[in-house]
PDB file of N, CA and C in Angstrom:
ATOM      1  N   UNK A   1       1.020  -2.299  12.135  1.00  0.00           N
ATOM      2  CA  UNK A   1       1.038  -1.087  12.922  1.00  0.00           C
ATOM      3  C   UNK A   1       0.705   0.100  12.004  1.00  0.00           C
ATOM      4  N   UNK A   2       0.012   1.112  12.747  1.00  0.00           N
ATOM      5  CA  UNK A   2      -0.683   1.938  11.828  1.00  0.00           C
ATOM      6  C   UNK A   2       0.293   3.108  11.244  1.00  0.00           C
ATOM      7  N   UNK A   3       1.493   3.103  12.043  1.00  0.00           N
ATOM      8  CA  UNK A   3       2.401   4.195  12.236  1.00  0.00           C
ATOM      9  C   UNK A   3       3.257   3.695  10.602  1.00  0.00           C
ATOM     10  N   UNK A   4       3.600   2.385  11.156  1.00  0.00           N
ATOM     11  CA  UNK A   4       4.252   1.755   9.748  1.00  0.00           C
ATOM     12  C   UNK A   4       3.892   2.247   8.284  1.00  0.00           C
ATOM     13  N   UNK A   5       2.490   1.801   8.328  1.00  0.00           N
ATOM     14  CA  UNK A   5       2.161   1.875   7.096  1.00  0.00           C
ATOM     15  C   UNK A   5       1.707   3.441   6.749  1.00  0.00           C
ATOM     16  N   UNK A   6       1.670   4.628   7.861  1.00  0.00           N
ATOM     17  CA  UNK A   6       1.606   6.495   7.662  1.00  0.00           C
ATOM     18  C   UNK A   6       3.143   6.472   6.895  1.00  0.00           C
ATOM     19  N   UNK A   7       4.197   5.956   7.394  1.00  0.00           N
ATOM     20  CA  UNK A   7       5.298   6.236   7.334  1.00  0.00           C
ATOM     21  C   UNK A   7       5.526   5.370   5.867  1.00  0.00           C
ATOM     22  N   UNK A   8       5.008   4.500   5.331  1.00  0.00           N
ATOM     23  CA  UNK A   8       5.365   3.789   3.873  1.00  0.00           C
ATOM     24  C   UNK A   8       4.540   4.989   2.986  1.00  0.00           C
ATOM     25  N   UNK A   9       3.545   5.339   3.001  1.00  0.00           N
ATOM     26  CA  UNK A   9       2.659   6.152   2.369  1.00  0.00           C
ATOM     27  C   UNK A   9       3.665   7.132   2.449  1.00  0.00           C
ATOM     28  N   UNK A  10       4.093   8.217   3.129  1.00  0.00           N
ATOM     29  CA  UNK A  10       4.847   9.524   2.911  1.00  0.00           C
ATOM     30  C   UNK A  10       6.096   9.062   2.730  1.00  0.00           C
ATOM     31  N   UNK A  11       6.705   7.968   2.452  1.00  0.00           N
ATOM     32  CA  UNK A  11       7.867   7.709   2.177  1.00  0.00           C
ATOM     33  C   UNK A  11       7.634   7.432   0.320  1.00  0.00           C
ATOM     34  N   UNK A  12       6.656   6.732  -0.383  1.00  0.00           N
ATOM     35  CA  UNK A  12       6.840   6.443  -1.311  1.00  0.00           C
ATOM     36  C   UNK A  12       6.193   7.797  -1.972  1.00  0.00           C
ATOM     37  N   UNK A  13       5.307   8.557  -1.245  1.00  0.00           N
ATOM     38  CA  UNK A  13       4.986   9.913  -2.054  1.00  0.00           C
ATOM     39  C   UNK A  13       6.167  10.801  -2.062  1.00  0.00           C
ATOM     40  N   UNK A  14       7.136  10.677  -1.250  1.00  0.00           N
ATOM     41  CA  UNK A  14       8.564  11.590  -1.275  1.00  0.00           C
ATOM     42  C   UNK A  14       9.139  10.962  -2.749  1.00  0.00           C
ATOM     43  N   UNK A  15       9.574   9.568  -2.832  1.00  0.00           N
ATOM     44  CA  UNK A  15       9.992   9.051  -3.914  1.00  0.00           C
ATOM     45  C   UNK A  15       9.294   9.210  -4.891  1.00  0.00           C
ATOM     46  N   UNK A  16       7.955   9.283  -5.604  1.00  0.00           N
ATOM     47  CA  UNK A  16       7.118   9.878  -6.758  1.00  0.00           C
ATOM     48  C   UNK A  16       7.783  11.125  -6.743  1.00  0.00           C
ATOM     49  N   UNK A  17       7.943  11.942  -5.643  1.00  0.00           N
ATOM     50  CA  UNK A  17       7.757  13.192  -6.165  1.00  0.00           C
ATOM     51  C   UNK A  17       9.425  13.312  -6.468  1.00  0.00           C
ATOM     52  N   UNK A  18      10.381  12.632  -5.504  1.00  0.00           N
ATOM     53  CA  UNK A  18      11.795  12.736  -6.569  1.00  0.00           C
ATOM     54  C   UNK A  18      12.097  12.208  -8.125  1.00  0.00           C
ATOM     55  N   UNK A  19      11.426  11.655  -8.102  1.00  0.00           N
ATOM     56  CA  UNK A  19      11.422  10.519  -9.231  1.00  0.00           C
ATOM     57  C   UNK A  19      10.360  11.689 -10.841  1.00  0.00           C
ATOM     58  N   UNK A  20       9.508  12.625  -9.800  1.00  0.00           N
ATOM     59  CA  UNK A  20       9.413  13.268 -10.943  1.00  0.00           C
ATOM     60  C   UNK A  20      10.147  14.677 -11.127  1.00  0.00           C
ATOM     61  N   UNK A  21      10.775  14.898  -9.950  1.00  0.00           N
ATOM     62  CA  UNK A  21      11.731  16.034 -10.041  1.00  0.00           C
ATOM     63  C   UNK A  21      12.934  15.380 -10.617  1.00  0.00           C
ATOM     64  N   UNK A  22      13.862  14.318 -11.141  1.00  0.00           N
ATOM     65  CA  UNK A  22      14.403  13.841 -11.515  1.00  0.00           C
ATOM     66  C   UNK A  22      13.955  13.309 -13.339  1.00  0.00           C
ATOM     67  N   UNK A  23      13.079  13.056 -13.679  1.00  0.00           N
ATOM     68  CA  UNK A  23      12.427  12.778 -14.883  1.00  0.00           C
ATOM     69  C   UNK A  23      12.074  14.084 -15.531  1.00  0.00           C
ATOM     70  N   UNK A  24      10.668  15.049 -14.613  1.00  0.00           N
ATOM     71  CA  UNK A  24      10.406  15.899 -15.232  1.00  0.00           C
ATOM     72  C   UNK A  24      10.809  17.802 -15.261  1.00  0.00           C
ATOM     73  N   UNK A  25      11.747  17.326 -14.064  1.00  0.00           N
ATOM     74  CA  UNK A  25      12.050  18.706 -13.166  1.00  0.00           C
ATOM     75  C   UNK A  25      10.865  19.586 -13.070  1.00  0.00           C
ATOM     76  N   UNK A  26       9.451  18.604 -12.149  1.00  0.00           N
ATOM     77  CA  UNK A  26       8.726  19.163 -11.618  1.00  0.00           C
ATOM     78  C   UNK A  26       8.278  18.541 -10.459  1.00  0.00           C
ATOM     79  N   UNK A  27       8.377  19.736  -9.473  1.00  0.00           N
ATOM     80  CA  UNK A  27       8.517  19.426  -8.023  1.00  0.00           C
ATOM     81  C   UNK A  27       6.855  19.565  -7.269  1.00  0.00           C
ATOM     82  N   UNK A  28       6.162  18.381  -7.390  1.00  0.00           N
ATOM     83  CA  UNK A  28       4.932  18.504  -7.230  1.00  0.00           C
ATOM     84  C   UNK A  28       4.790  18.958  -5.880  1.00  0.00           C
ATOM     85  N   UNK A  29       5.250  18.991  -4.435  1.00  0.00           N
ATOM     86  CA  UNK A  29       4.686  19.276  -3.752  1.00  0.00           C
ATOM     87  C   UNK A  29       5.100  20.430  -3.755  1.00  0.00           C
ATOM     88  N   UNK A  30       6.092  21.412  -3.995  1.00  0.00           N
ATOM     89  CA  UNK A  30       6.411  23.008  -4.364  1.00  0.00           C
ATOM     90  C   UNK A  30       5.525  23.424  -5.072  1.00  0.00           C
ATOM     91  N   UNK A  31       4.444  22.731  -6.291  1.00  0.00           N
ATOM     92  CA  UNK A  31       3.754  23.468  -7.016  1.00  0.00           C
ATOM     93  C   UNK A  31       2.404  23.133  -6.619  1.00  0.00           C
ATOM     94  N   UNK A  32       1.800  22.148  -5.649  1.00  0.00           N
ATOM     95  CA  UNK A  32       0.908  22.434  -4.451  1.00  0.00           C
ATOM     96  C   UNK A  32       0.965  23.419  -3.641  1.00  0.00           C
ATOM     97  N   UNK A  33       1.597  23.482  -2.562  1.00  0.00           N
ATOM     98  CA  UNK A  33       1.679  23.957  -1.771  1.00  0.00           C
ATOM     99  C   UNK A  33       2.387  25.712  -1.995  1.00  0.00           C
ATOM    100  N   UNK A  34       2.794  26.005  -2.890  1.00  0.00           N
ATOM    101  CA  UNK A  34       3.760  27.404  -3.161  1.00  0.00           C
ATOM    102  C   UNK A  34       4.918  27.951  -3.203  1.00  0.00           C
ATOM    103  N   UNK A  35       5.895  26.731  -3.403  1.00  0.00           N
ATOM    104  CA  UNK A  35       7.286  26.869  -3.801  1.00  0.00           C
ATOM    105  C   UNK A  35       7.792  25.750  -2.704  1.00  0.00           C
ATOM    106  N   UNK A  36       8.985  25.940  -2.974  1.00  0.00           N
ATOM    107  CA  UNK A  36      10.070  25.254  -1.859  1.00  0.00           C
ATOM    108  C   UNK A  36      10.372  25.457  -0.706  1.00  0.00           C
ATOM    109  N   UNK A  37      10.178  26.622  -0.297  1.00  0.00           N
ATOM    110  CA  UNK A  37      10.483  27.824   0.749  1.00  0.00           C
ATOM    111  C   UNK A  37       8.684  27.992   1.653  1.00  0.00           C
ATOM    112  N   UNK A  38       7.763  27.491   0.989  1.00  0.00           N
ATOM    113  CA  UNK A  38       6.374  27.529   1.595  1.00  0.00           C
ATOM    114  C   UNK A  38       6.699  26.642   2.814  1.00  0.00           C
ATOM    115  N   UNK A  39       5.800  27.291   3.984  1.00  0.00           N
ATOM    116  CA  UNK A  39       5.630  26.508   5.116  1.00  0.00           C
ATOM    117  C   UNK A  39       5.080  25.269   5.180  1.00  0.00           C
ATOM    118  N   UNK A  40       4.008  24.817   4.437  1.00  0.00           N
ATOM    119  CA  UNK A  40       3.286  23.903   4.273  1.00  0.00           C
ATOM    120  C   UNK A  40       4.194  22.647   3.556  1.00  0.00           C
ATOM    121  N   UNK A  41       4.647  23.540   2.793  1.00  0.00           N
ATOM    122  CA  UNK A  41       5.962  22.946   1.742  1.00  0.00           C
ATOM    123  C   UNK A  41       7.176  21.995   2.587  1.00  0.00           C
ATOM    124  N   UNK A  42       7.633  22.886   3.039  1.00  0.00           N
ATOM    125  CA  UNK A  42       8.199  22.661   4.344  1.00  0.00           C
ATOM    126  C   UNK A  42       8.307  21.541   5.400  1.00  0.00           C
ATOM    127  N   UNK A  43       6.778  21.572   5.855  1.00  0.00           N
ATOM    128  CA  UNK A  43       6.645  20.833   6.692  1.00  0.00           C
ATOM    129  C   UNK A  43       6.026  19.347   6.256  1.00  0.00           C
ATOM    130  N   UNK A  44       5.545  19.147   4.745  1.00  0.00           N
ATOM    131  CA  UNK A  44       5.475  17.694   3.910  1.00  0.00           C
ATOM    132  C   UNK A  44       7.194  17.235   3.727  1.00  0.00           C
ATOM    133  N   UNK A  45       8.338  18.107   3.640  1.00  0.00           N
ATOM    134  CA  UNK A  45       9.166  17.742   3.174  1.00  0.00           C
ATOM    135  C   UNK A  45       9.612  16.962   4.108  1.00  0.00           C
ATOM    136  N   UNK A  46       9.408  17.804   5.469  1.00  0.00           N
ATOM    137  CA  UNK A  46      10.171  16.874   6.943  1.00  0.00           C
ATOM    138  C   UNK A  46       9.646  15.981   7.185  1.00  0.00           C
ATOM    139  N   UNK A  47       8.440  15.642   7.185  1.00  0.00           N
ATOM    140  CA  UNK A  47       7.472  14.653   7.044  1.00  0.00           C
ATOM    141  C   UNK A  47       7.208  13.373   6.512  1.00  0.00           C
ATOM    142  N   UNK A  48       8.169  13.639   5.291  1.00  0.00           N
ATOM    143  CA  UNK A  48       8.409  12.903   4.144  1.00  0.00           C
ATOM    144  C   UNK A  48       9.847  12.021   4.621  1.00  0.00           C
ATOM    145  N   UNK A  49      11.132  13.126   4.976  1.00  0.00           N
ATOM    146  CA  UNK A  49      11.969  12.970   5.828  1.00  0.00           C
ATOM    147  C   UNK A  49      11.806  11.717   6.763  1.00  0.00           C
ATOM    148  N   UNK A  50      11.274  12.112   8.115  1.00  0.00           N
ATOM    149  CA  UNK A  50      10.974  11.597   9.135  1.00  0.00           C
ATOM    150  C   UNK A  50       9.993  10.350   9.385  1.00  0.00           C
ATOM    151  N   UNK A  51       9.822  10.043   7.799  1.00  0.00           N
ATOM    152  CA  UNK A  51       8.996   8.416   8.091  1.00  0.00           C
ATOM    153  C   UNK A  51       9.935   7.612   6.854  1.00  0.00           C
ATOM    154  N   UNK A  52      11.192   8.687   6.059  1.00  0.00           N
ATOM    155  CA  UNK A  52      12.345   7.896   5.753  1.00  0.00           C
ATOM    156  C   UNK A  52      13.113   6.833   6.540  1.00  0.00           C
ATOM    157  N   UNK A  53      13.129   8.199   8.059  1.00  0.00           N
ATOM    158  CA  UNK A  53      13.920   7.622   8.948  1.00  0.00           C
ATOM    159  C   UNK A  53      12.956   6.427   9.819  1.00  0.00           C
ATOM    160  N   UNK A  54      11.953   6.559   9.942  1.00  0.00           N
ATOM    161  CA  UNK A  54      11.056   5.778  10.140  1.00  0.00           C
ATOM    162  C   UNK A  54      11.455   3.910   9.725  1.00  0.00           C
ATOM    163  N   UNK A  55      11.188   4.161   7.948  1.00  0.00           N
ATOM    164  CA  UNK A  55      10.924   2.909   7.517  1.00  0.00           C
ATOM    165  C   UNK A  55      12.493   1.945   7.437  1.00  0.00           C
ATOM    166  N   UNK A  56      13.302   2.926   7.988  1.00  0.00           N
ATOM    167  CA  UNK A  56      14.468   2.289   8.108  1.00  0.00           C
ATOM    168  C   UNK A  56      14.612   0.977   9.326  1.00  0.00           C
ATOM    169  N   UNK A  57      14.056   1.510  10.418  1.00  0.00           N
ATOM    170  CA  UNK A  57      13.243   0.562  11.558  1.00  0.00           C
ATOM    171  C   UNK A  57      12.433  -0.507  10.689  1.00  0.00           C
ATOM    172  N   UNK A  58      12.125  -0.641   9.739  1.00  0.00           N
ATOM    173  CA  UNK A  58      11.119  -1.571   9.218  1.00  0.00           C
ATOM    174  C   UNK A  58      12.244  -2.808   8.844  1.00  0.00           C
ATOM    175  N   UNK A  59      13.673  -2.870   8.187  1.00  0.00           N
ATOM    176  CA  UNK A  59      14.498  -3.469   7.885  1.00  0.00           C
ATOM    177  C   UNK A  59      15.132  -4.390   9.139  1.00  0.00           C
ATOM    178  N   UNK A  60      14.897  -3.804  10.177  1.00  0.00           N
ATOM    179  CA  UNK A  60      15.491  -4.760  10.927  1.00  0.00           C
ATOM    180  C   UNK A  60      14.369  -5.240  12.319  1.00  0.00           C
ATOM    181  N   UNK A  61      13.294  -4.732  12.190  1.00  0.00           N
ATOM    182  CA  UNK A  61      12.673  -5.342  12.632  1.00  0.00           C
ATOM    183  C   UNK A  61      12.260  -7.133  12.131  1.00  0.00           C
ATOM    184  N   UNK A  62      11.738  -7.564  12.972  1.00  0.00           N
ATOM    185  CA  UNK A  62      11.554  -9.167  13.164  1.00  0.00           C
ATOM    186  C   UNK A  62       9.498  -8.724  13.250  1.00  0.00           C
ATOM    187  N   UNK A  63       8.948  -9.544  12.402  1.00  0.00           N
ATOM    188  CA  UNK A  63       7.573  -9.852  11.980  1.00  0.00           C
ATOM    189  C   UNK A  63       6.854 -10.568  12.742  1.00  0.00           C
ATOM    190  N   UNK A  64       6.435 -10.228  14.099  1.00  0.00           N
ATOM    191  CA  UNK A  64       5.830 -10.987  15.215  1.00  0.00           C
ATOM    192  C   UNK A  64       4.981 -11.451  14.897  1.00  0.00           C
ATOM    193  N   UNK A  65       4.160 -11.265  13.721  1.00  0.00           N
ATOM    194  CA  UNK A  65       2.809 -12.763  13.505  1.00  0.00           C
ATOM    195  C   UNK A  65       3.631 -13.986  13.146  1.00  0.00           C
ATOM    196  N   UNK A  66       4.776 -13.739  12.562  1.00  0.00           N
ATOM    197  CA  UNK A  66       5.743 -15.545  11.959  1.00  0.00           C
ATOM    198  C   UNK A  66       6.252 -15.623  12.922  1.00  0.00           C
ATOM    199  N   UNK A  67       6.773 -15.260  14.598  1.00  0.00           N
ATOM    200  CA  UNK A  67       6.772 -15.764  15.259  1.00  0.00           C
ATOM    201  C   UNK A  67       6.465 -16.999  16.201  1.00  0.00           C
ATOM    202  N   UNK A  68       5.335 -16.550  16.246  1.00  0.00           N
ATOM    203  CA  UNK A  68       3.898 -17.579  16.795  1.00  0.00           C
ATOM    204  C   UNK A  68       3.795 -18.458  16.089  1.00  0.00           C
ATOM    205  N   UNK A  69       3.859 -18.536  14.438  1.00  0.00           N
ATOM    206  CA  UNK A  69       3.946 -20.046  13.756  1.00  0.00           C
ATOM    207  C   UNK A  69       2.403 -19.692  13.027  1.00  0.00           C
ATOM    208  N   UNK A  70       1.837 -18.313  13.273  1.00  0.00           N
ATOM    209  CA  UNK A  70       0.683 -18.445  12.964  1.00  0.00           C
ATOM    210  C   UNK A  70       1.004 -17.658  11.589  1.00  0.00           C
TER     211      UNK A  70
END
């Protein structure tokens, strides 16, 4: 599903970018976009957010191609 894999992509770019605010205390999409407080900023963060909550659905879903046996 195409939604799945939008939502793995902005989920593991949220984690790079904690992972370098945590390593380098630099917050790459604040220094794209124009701080923390930028709209644009903003709206990658919820984004980022909201396919967290997303890939959480991925854990308990059941894999309908091993269904079928195929």
């Amino acid at each position: 599903m195409i939604m799945d894999r939008i939502a793995l992509v902005l989920a593991i770019i949220g984690g790079l970018n904690w992972g370098s605010v945590g390593l380098f205390r630099f917050d790459l999409v604040a220094w794209l976009f124009g701080g923390q407080t930028a709209t644009v900023s903003r709206v990658v963060y919820t984004l980022v957010g909201l396919s967290a909550i997303w890939c959480i659905s991925l854990l308990f879903r059941t894999d309908e191609l091993t269904d079928d046996g195929i």
